[in-house]
Protein backbone atom coordinates (compact mmCIF):
# COMPACT_ATOMS: atom_id res chain seq x y z
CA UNK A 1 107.07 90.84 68.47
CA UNK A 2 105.26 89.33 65.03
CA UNK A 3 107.68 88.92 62.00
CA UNK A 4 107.08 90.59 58.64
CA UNK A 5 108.13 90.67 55.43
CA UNK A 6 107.18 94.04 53.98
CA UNK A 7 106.92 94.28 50.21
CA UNK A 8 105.85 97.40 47.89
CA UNK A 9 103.90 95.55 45.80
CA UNK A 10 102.71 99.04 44.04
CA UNK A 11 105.94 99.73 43.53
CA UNK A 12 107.40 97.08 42.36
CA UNK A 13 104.62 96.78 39.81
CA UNK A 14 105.43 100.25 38.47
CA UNK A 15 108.81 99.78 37.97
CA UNK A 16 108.27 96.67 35.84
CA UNK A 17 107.94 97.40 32.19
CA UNK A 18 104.84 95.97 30.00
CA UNK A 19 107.38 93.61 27.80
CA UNK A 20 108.57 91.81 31.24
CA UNK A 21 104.83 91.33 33.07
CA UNK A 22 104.58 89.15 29.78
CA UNK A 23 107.25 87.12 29.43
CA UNK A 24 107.45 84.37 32.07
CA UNK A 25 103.86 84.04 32.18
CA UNK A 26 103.95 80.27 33.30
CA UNK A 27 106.72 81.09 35.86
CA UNK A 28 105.34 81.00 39.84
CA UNK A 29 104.63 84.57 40.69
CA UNK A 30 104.90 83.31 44.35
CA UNK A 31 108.79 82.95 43.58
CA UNK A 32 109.47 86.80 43.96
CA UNK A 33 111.77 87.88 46.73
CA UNK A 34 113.45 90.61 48.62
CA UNK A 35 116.41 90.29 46.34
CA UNK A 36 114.11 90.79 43.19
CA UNK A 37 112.93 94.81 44.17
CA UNK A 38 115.57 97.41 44.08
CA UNK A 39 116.84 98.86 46.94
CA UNK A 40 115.82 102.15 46.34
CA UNK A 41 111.96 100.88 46.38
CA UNK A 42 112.61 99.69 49.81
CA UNK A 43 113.44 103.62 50.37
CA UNK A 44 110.59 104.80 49.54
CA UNK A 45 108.17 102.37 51.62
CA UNK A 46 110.07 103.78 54.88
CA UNK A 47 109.64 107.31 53.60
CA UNK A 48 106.15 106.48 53.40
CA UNK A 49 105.92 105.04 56.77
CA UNK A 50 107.69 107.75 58.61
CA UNK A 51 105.07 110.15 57.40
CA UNK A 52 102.70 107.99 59.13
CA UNK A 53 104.43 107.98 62.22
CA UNK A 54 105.02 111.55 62.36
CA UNK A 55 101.84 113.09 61.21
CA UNK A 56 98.95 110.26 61.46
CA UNK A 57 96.57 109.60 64.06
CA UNK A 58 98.33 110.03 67.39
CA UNK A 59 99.72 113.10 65.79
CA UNK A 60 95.88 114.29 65.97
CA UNK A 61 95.63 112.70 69.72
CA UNK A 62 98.33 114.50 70.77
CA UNK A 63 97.15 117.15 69.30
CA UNK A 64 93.70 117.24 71.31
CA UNK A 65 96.32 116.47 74.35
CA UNK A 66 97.89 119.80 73.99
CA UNK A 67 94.93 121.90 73.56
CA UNK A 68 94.90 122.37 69.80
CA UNK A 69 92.41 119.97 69.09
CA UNK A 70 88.47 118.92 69.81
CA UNK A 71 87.24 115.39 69.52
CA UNK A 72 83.81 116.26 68.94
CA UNK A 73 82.07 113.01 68.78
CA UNK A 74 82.19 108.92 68.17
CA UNK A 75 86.12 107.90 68.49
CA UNK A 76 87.56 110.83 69.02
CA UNK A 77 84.78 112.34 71.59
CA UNK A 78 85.90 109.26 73.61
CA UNK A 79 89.82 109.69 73.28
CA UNK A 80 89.70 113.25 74.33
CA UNK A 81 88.10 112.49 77.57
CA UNK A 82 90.97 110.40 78.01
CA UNK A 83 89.47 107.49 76.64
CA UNK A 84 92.36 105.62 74.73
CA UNK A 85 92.77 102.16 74.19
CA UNK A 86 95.77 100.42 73.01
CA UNK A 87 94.09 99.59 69.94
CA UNK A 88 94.55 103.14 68.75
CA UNK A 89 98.49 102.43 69.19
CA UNK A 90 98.73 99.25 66.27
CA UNK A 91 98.78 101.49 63.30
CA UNK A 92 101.76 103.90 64.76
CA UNK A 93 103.37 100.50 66.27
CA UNK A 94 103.47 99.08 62.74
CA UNK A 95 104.59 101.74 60.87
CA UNK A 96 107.72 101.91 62.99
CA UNK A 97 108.78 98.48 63.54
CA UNK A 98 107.85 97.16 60.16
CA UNK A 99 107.05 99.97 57.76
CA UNK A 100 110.55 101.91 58.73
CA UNK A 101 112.79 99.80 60.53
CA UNK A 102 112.68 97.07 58.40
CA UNK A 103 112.79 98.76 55.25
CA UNK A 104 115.36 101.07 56.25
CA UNK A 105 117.88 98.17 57.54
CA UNK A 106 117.40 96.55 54.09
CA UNK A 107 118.85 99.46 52.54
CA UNK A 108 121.35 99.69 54.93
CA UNK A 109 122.14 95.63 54.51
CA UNK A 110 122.04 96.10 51.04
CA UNK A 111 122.88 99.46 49.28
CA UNK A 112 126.27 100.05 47.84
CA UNK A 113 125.46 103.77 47.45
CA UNK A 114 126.58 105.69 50.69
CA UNK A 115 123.80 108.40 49.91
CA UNK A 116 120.73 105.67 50.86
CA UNK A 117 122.49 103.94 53.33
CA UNK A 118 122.76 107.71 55.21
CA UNK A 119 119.10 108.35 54.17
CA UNK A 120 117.90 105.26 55.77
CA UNK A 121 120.13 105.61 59.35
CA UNK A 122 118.33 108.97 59.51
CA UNK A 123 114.42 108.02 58.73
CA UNK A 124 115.24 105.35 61.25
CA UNK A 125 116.05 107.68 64.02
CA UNK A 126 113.97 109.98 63.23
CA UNK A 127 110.40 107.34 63.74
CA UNK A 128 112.38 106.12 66.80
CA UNK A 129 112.90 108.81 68.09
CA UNK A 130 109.06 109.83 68.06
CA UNK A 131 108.17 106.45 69.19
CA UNK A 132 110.34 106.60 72.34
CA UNK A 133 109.15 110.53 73.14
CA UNK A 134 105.29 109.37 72.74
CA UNK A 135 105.87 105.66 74.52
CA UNK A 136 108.43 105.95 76.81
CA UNK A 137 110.64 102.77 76.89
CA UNK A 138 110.08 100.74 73.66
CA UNK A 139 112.26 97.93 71.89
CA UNK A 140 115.23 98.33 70.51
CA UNK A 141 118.29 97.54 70.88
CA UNK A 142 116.86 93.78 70.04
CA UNK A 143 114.19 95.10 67.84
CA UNK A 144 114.49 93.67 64.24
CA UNK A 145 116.65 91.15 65.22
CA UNK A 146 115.53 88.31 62.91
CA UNK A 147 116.93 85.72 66.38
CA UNK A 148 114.83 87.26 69.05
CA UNK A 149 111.11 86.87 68.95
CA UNK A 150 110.58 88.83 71.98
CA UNK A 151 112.55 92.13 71.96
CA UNK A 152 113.13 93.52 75.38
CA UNK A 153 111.68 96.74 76.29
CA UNK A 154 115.06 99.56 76.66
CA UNK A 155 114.52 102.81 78.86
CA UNK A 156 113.28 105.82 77.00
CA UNK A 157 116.55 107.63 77.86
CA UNK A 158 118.92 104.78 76.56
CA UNK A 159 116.83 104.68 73.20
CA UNK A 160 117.28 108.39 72.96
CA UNK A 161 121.21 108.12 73.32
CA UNK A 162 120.73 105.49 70.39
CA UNK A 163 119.10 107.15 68.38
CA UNK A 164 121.21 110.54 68.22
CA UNK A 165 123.86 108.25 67.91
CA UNK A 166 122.73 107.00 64.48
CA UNK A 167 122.23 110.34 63.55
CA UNK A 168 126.12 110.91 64.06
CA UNK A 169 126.66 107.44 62.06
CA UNK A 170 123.92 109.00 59.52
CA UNK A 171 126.00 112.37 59.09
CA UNK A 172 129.18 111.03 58.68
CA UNK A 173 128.02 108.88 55.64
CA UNK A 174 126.26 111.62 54.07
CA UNK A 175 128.96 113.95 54.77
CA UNK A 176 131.28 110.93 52.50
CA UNK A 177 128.62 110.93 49.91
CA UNK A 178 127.88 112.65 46.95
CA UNK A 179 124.50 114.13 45.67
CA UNK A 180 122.54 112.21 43.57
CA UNK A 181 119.06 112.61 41.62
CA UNK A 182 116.81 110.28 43.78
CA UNK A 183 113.29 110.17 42.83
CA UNK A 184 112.40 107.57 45.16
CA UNK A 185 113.68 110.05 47.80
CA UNK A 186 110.52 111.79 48.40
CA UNK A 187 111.44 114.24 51.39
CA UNK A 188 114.88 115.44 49.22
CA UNK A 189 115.26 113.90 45.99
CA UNK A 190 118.77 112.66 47.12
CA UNK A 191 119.83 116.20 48.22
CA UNK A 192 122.82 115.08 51.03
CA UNK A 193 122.87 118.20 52.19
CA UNK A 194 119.20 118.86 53.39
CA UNK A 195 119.32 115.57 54.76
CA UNK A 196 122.76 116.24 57.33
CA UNK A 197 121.18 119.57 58.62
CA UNK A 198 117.44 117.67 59.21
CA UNK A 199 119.43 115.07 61.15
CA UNK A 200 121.29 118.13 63.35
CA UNK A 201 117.85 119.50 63.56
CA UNK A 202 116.64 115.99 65.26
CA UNK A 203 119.03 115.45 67.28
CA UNK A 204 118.53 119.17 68.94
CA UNK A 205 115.15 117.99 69.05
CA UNK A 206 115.90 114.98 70.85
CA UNK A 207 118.41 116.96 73.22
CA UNK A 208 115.30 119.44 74.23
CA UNK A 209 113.54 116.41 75.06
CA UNK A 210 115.98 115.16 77.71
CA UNK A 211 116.49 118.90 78.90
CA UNK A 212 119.65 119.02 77.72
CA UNK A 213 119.72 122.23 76.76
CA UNK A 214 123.10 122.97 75.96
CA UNK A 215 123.80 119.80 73.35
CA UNK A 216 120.38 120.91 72.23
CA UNK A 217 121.84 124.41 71.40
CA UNK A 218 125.05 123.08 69.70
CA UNK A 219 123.52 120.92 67.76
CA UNK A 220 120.49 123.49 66.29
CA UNK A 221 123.36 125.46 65.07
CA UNK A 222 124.18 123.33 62.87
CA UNK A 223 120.33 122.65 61.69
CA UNK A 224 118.34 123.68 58.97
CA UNK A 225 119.21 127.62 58.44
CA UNK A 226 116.35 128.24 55.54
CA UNK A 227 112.70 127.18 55.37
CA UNK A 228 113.52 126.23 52.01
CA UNK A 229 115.27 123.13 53.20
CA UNK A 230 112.51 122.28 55.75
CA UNK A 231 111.46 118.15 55.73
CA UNK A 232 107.56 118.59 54.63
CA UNK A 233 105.00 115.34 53.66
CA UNK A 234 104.24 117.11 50.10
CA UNK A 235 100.93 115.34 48.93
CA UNK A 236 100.99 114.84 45.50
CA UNK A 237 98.07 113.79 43.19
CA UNK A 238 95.05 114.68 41.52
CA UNK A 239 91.85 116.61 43.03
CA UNK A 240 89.82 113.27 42.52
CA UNK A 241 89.70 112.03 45.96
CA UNK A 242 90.61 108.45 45.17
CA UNK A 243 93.78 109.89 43.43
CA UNK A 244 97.14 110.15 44.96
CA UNK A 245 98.24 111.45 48.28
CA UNK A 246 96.20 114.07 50.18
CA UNK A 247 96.80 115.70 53.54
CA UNK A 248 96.27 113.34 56.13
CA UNK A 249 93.87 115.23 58.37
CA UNK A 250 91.72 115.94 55.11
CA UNK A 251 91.49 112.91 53.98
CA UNK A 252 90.40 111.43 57.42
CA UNK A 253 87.46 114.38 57.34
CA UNK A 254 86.88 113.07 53.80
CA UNK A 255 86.15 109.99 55.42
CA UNK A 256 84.41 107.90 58.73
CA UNK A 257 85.30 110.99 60.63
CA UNK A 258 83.73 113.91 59.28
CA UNK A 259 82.60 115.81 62.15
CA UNK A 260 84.31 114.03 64.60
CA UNK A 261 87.17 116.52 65.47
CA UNK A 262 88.52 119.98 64.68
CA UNK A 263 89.14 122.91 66.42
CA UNK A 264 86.04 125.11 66.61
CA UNK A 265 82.50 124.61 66.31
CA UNK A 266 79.79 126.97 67.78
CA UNK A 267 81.26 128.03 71.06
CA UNK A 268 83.86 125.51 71.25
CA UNK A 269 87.00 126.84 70.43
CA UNK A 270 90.45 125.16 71.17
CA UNK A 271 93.35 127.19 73.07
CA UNK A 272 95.42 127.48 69.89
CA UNK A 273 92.73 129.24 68.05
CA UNK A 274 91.88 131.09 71.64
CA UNK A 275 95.60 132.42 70.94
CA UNK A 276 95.07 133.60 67.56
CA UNK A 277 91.79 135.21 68.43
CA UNK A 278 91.46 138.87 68.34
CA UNK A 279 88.55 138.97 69.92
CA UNK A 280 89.34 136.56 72.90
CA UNK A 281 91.17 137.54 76.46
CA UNK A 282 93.97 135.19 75.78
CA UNK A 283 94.90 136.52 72.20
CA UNK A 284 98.79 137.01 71.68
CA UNK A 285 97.68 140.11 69.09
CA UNK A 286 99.13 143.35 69.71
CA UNK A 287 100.78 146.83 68.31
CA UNK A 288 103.55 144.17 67.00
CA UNK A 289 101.71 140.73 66.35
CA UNK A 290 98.75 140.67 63.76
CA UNK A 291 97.61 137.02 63.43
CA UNK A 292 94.31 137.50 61.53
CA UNK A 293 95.66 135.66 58.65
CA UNK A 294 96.93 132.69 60.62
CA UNK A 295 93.67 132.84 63.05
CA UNK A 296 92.18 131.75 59.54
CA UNK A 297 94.46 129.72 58.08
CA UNK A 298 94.87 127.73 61.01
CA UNK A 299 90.48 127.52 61.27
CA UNK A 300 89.09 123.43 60.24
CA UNK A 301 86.07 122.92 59.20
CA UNK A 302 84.98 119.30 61.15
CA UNK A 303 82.86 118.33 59.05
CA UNK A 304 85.26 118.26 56.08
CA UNK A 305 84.95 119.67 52.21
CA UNK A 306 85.38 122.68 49.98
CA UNK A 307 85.08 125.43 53.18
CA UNK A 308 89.09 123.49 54.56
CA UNK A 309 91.72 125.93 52.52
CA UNK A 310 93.90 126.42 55.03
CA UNK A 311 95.69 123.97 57.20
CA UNK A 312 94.41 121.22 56.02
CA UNK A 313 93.49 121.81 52.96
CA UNK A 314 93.59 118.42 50.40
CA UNK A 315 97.09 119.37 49.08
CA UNK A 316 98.21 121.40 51.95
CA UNK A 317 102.04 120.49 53.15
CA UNK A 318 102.49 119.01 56.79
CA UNK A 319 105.48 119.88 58.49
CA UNK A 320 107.89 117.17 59.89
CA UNK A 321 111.32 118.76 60.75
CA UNK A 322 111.91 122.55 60.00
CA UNK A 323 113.24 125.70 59.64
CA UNK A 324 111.51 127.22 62.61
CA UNK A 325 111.52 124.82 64.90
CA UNK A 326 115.54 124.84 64.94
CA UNK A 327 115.28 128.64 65.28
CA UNK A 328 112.98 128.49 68.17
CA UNK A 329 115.39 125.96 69.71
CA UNK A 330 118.06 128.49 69.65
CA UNK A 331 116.04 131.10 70.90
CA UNK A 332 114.97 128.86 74.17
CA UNK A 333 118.43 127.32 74.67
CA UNK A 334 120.17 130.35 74.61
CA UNK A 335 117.45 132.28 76.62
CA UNK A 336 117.68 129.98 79.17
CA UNK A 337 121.54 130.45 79.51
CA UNK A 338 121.97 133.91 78.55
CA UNK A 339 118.58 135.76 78.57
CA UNK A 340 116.85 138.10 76.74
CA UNK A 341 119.95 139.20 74.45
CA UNK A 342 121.02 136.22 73.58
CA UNK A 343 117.68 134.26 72.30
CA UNK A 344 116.14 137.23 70.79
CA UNK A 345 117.79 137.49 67.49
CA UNK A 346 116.70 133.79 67.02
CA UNK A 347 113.13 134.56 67.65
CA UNK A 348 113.28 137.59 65.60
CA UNK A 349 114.68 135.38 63.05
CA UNK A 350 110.86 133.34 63.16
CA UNK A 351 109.13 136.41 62.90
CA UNK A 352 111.24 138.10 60.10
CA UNK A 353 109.75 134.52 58.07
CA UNK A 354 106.19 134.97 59.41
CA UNK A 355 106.44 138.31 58.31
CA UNK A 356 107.05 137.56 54.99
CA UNK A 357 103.57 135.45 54.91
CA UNK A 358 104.95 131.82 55.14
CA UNK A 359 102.78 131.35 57.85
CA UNK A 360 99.47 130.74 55.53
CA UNK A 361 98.99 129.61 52.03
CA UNK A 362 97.68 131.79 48.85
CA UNK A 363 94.23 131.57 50.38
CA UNK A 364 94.76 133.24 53.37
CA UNK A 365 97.86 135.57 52.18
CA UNK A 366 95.93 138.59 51.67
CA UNK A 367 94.29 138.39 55.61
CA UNK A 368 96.48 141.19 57.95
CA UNK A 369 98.72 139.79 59.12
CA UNK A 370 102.14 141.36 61.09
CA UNK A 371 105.33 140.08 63.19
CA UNK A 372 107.32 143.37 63.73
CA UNK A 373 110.88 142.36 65.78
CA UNK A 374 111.09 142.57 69.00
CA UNK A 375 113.10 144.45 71.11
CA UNK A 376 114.60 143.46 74.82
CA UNK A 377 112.30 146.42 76.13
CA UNK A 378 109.07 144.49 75.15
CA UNK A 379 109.97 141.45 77.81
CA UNK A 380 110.78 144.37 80.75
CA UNK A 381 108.43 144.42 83.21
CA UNK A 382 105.01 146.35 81.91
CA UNK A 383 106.75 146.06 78.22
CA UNK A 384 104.32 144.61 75.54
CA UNK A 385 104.97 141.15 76.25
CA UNK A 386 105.30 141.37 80.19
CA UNK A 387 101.90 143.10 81.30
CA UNK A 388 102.02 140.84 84.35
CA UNK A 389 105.44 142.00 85.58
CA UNK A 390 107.39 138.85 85.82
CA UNK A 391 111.02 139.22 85.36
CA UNK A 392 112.31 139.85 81.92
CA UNK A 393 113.71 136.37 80.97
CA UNK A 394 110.36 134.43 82.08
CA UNK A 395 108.47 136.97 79.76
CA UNK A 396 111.13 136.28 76.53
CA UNK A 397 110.66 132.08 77.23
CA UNK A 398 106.86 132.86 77.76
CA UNK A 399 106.79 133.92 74.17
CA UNK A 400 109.36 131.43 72.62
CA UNK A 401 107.28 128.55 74.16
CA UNK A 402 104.39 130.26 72.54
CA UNK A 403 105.42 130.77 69.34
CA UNK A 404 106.53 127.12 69.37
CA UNK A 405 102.73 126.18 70.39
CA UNK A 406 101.48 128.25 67.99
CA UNK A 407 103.72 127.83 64.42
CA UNK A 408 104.54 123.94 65.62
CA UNK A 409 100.41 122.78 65.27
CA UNK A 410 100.51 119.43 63.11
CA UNK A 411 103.53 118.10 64.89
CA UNK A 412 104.31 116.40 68.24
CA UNK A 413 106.33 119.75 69.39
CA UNK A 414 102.91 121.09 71.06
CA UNK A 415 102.28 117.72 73.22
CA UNK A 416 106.01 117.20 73.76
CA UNK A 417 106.59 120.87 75.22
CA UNK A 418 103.80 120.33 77.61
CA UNK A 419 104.84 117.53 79.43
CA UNK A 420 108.78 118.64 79.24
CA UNK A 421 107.34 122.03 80.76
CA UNK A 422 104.96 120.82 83.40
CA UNK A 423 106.54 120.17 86.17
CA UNK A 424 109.59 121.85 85.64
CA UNK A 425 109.37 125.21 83.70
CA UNK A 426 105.77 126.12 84.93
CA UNK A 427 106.09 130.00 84.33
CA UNK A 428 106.16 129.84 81.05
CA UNK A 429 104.66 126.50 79.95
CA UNK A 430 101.53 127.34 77.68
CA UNK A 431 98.84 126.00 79.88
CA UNK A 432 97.21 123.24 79.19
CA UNK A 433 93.62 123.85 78.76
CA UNK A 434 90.89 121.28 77.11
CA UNK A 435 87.72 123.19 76.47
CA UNK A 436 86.03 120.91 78.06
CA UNK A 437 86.98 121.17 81.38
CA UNK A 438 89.37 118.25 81.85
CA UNK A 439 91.05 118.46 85.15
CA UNK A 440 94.38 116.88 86.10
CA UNK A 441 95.96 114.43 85.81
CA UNK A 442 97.02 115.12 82.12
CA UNK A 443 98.09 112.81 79.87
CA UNK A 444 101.59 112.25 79.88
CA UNK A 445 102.57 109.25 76.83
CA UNK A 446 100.16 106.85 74.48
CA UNK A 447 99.74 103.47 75.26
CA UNK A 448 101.71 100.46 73.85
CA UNK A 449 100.35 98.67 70.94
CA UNK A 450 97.08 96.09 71.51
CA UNK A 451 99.36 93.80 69.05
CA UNK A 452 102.81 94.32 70.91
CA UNK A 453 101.14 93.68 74.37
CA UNK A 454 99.54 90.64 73.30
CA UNK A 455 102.42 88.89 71.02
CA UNK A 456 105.82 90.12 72.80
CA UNK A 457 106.65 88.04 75.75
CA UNK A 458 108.67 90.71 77.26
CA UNK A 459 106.19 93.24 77.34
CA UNK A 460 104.23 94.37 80.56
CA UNK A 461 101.07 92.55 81.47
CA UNK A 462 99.27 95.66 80.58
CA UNK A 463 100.05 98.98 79.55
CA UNK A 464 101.10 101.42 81.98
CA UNK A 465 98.45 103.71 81.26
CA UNK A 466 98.49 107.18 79.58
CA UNK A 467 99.25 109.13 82.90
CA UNK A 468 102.38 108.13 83.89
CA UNK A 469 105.28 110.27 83.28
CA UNK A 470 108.21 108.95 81.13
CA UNK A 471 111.58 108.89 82.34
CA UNK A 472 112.97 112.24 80.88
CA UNK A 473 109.73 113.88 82.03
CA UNK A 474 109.99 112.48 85.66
């Protein structure tokens, strides 16, 4: 694996006033080091990067993996027909190893506040985390290690235990730590307590990744309990296009890529928007559910502009870790160990929030839309949400899986449900359907990194390919 040295130059230029760019002037300006930027900078850059990792462009592939996307031409035509090279891996790579990790252990190294050195512990696991459900076995026990130039590659499972065990380190800083006003935090703004229930919120993540449904369950309980403390990317900036932060997927359609992918266009239509579709046979709409508003909201415009006010629109807020997933975690873990009774009040909890019109923005608020509670009749056989007759339990996961398809697009939750549900859980997997006609086998991870293959002696000769299961998905 290549060594870096990652500097915030932009950052470090801002924090320097006008009176000390002057004086030195004859001094080296090559002489600047690590010790010379303040920690806290060093938080920010990792912030930064995570954001990448979590909601750049494999986000989109795996989006078009799970049905919620279209590539509609040029690059991403080609990657939804299963075209994808390890190329398309480098910037996601990068972001982790160098754009999180390192930053994030120079805090750790080097902060004497508590409050970053939790922060940082708990971005870290949180891009590892990802990497390891997308790649499978990646570095890291060795990774970062400034005396090995060649990482090894762990196993996907033992990177998992790793990384929920630095969420446990993480906590038990935080939990040590006092609040603090932390601009440079851009997820939080140094709130300690936002951070300890996004980190019980990830590991429950990470727990319903292995199937481990019951440490999954324990630890969603202790997750984020109000959408207010959800971790979003908030863009921030001006309208002017070459002006601060924008949502990602805008800004690519602002770009090369106009036209390139979306979800609907003519007759195409992906399976997400197929759900949300009054008008289609596989719409989830009914006396309870009204999902106008989201069918909407949730509409992209390919080839970019004005007509994108929903989803994506320029300063439209991307979900990372949130509110609903944890309560749809509940609601599946205890489904699947008590049934109907004991996951409904969880799901009911989701639609209570939809219901309140959190699932759109302004533009789309006045649409219909409705999510009336359920009740344990609806999942009985011939009840509203078992017209098919399958036994009651099947029916309730049906929908929880669902609603997780549905409310989790612009995350990996989508992509990662479908391979966790294949093999195992077929009854009431959402099934995976590419509109065009894509048969098995399905993609099951993203390839390694063109730059780790080529550079990292202990790396395979070649990337296993994008159809082989991972370990917790064997």
């Amino acid at each position: 694996m290549k060594k870096f040295i990652f500097f915030i130059l932009s950052l470090i230029i801002l924090t320097i006033s006008c009176e000390k760019m002057v004086e030195g002037v004859n001094d080296n300006p090559n002489d600047i080091s690590v010790a010379d930027v303040e920690t806290k900078l060093f938080l920010t850059g990792g912030l930064l990067a995570n954001i990448q990792v979590q909601l750049g462009h494999l986000n989109r592939i795996s989006g078009m993996y799970s049905g919620q996307l279209i590539g509609f031409s040029s690059l991403y035509s080609n990657i939804y027909g299963f075209n994808l090279s390890t190329a398309e891996a480098n910037s996601t790579w990068n972001a982790v190893y160098v754009g999180v990790i390192t930053n994030m252990r120079h805090v750790v190294n080097t902060a004497t506040n508590p409050l970053l050195k939790g922060i940082a512990k708990i971005v870290e696991a949180h891009a590892v985390g990802t990497a390891a459900s997308l790649f499978g076995d990646i570095p890291y026990s060795e990774a970062g290690n400034p005396e090995i130039s060649d990482p090894k590659f762990d196993n996907q499972k033992e990177v998992y235990s790793s990384v929920i065990a630095l969420l446990d380190e993480a906590i038990g800083i935080l939990e040590g730590s006092t609040n603090a006003s932390l601009s440079e935090d851009i997820y939080f703004g140094g709130n300690k307590n936002k951070w300890i229930t996004a980190a019980h919120t990830l590991k429950a993540r990470f727990y319903l990744h292995q199937k481990d449904y019951s440490n999954a369950f324990s630890s969603a309980q202790k997750g984020i309990s109000s959408p207010g403390d959800d971790m979003k990317y908030i863009p921030r900036g001006s309208a002017n296009i070459a002006e601060g932060d924008k949502n990602l997927f805008w800004m690519i359609l602002e770009g090369s890529r106009a036209g390139d992918i979306g979800n609907s266009n003519g007759n195409l239509i992906s399976y997400h928007l197929q759900l949300l579709n009054q008008a289609n046979s596989s719409s989830r709409n009914h006396a309870k559910t009204d999902e106008t508003a989201r069918f909407n909201y949730f509409k992209i415009n390919s080839g970019g502009g004005s007509l994108n006010k929903g989803v994506i629109e320029q300063f439209e807020t991307q979900n990372m870790v949130t509110y609903f997933e944890t309560q749809l975690i509940l609601a599946e873990c205890a489904g699947r160990s008590g049934g109907v009774a004991a996951g409904l009040p969880y799901l009911n909890n989701v639609r209570a929030w939809l219901n309140t019109g959190a699932g759109v923005n302004e533009n789309f608020i006045n649409l219909s839309f409705k999510y009336l509670p359920f009740d344990a009749s609806d999942f009985n056989s011939g009840g509203i949400e078992n017209k098919d007759n399958v036994d009651s339990k099947t029916a309730f996961l049906r929908e929880v899986i669902e609603e997780r398809y549905v409310t989790g697009f612009g995350t990996h939750i989508p992509f990662n449900d479908a391979r966790r549900l294949r093999k195992t859980d077929a009854s009431f997997a959402v099934p995976f359907i590419l509109v065009n006609g894509q048969n098995p086998p399905y993609p099951e991870r993203m390839p390694y990194a063109d730059n780790e293959l080529n550079s990292n002696e202990n790396a395979p000769a070649e990337d296993p390919g994008i159809f082989i299961k991972t370990a917790v998905n064997q």
